[in-house]
C-alpha atoms as a PDB file:
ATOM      1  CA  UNK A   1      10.922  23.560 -51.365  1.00  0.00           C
ATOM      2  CA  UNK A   2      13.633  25.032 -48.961  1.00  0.00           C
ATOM      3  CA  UNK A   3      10.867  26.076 -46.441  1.00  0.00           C
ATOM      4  CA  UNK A   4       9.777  22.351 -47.005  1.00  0.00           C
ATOM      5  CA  UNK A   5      13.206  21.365 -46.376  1.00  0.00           C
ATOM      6  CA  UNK A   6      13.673  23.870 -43.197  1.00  0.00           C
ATOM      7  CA  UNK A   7      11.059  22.347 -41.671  1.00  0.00           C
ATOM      8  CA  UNK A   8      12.225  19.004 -41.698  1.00  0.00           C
ATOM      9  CA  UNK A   9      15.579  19.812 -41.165  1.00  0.00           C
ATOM     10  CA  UNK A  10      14.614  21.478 -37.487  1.00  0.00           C
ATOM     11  CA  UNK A  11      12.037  18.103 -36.444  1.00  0.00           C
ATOM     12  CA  UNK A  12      14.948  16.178 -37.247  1.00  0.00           C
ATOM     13  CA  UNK A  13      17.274  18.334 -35.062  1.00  0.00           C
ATOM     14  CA  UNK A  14      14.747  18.130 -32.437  1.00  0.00           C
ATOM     15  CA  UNK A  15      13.933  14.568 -32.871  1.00  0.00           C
ATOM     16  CA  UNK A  16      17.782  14.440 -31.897  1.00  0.00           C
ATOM     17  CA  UNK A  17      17.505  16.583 -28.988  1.00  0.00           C
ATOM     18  CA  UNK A  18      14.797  14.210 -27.570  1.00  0.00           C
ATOM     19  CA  UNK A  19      16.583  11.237 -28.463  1.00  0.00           C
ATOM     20  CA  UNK A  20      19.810  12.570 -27.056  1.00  0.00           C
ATOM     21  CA  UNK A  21      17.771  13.545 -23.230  1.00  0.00           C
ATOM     22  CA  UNK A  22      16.157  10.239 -23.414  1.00  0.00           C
ATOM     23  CA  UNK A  23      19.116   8.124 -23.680  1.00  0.00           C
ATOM     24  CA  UNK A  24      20.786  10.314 -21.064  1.00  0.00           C
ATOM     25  CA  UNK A  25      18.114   9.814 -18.113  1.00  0.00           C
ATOM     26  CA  UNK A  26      17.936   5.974 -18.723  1.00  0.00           C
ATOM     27  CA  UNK A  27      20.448   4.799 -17.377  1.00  0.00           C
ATOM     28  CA  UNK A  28      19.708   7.418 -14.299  1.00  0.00           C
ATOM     29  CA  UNK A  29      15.907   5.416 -14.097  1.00  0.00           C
ATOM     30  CA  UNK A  30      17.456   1.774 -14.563  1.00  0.00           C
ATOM     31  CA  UNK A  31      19.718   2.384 -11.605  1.00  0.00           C
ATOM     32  CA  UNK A  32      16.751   3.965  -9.573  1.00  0.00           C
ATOM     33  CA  UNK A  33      15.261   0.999 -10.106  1.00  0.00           C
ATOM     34  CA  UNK A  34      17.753  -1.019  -9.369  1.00  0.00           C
ATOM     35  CA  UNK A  35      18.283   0.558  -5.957  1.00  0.00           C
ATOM     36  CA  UNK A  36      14.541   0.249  -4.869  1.00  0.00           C
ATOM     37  CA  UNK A  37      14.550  -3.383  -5.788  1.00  0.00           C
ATOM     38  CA  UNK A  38      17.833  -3.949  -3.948  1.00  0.00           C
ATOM     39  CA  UNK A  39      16.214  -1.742  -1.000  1.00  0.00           C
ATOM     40  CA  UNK A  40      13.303  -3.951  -1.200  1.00  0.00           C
ATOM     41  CA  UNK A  41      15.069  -7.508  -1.030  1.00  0.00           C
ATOM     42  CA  UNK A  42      17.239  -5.943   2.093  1.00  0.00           C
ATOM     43  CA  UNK A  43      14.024  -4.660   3.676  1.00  0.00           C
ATOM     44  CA  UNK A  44      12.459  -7.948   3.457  1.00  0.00           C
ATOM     45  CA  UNK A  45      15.634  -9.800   4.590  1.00  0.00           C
ATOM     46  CA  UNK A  46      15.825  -7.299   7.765  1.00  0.00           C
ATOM     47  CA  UNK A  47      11.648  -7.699   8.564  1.00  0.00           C
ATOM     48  CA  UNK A  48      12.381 -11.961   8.435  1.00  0.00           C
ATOM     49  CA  UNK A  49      15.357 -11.509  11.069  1.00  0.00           C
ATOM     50  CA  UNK A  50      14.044  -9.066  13.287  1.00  0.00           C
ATOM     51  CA  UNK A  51      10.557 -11.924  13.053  1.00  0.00           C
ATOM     52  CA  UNK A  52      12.855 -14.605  13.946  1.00  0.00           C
ATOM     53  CA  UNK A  53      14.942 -12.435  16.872  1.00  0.00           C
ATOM     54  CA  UNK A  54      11.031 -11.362  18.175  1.00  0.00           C
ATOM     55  CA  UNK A  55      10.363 -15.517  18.576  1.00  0.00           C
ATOM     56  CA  UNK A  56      13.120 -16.466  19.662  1.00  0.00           C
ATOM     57  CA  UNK A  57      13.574 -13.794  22.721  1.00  0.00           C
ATOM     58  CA  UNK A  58      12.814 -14.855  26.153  1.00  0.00           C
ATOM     59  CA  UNK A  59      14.598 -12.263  28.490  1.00  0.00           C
ATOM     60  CA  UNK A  60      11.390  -9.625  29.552  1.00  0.00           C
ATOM     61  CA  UNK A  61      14.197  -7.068  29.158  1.00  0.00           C
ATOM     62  CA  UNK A  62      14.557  -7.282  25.222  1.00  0.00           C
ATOM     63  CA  UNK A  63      10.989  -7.880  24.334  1.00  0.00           C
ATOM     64  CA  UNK A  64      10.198  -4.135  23.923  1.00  0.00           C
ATOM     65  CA  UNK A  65      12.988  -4.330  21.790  1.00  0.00           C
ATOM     66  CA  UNK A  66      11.941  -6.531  19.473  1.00  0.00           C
ATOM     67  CA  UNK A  67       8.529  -5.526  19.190  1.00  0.00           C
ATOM     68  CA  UNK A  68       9.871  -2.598  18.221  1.00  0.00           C
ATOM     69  CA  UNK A  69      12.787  -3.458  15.929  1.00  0.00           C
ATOM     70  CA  UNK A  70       9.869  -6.261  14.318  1.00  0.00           C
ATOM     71  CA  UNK A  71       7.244  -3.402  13.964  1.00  0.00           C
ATOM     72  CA  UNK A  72       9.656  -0.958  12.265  1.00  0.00           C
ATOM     73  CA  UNK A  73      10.987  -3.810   9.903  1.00  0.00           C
ATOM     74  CA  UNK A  74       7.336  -4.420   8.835  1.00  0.00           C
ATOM     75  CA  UNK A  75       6.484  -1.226   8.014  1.00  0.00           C
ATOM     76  CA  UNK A  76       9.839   0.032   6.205  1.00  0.00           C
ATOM     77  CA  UNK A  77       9.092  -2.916   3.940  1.00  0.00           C
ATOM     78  CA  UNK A  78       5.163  -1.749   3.381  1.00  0.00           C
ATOM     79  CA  UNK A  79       6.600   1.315   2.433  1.00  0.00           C
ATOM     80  CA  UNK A  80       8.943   0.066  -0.214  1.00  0.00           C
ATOM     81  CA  UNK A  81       5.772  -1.709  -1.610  1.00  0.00           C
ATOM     82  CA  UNK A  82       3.611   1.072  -1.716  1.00  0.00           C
ATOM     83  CA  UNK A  83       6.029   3.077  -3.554  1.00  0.00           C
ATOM     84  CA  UNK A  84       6.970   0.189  -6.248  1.00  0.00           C
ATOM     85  CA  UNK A  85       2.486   0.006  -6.445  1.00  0.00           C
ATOM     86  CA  UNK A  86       2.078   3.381  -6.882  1.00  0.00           C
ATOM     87  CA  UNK A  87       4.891   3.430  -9.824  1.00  0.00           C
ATOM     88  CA  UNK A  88       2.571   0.916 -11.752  1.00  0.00           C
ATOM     89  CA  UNK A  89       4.804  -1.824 -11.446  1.00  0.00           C
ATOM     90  CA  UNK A  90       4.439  -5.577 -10.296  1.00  0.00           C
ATOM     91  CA  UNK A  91       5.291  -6.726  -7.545  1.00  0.00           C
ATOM     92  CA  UNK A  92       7.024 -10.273  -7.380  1.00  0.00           C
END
């Protein structure tokens, strides 16, 4: 009975441990996930302006630019989709 009792006393010690780490890196995920959403929403706020600055520019001189500054916003914000996608998770 105290081998019995041995043995359950060490799964419950490392059920604890386990417990313990988990609860630890939580909050570290939640706030990772936070961030990317919060990088996402900017990213998407940034591609609509630089969309609006690239119709709305007439002077030959800043047209590179906002091809540019439009092309870079695009992709920056397919990025931050691909990596939410490839985590599994939905995409609103």
């Amino acid at each position: 009975m105290s081998m019995a009792y041995e043995n359950i006393k060490i799964m419950v010690q490392k059920a604890a441990e386990m417990a313990n780490t988990m609860l630890q890196q939580w909050p570290q995920a939640k706030t990772t996930e936070i961030n990317l959403i919060n990088e996402i929403e900017e990213a998407h706020l940034e591609w609509q302006r630089a969309r609006r600055f690239f119709e709305s520019v007439t002077d030959p001189d800043l047209i590179d630019y906002a091809i540019y500054n439009l092309q870079a916003a695009e992709r920056r914000y397919a990025y931050l989709l691909k990596l939410v996608r490839q985590e599994g998770r939905e995409v609103i």
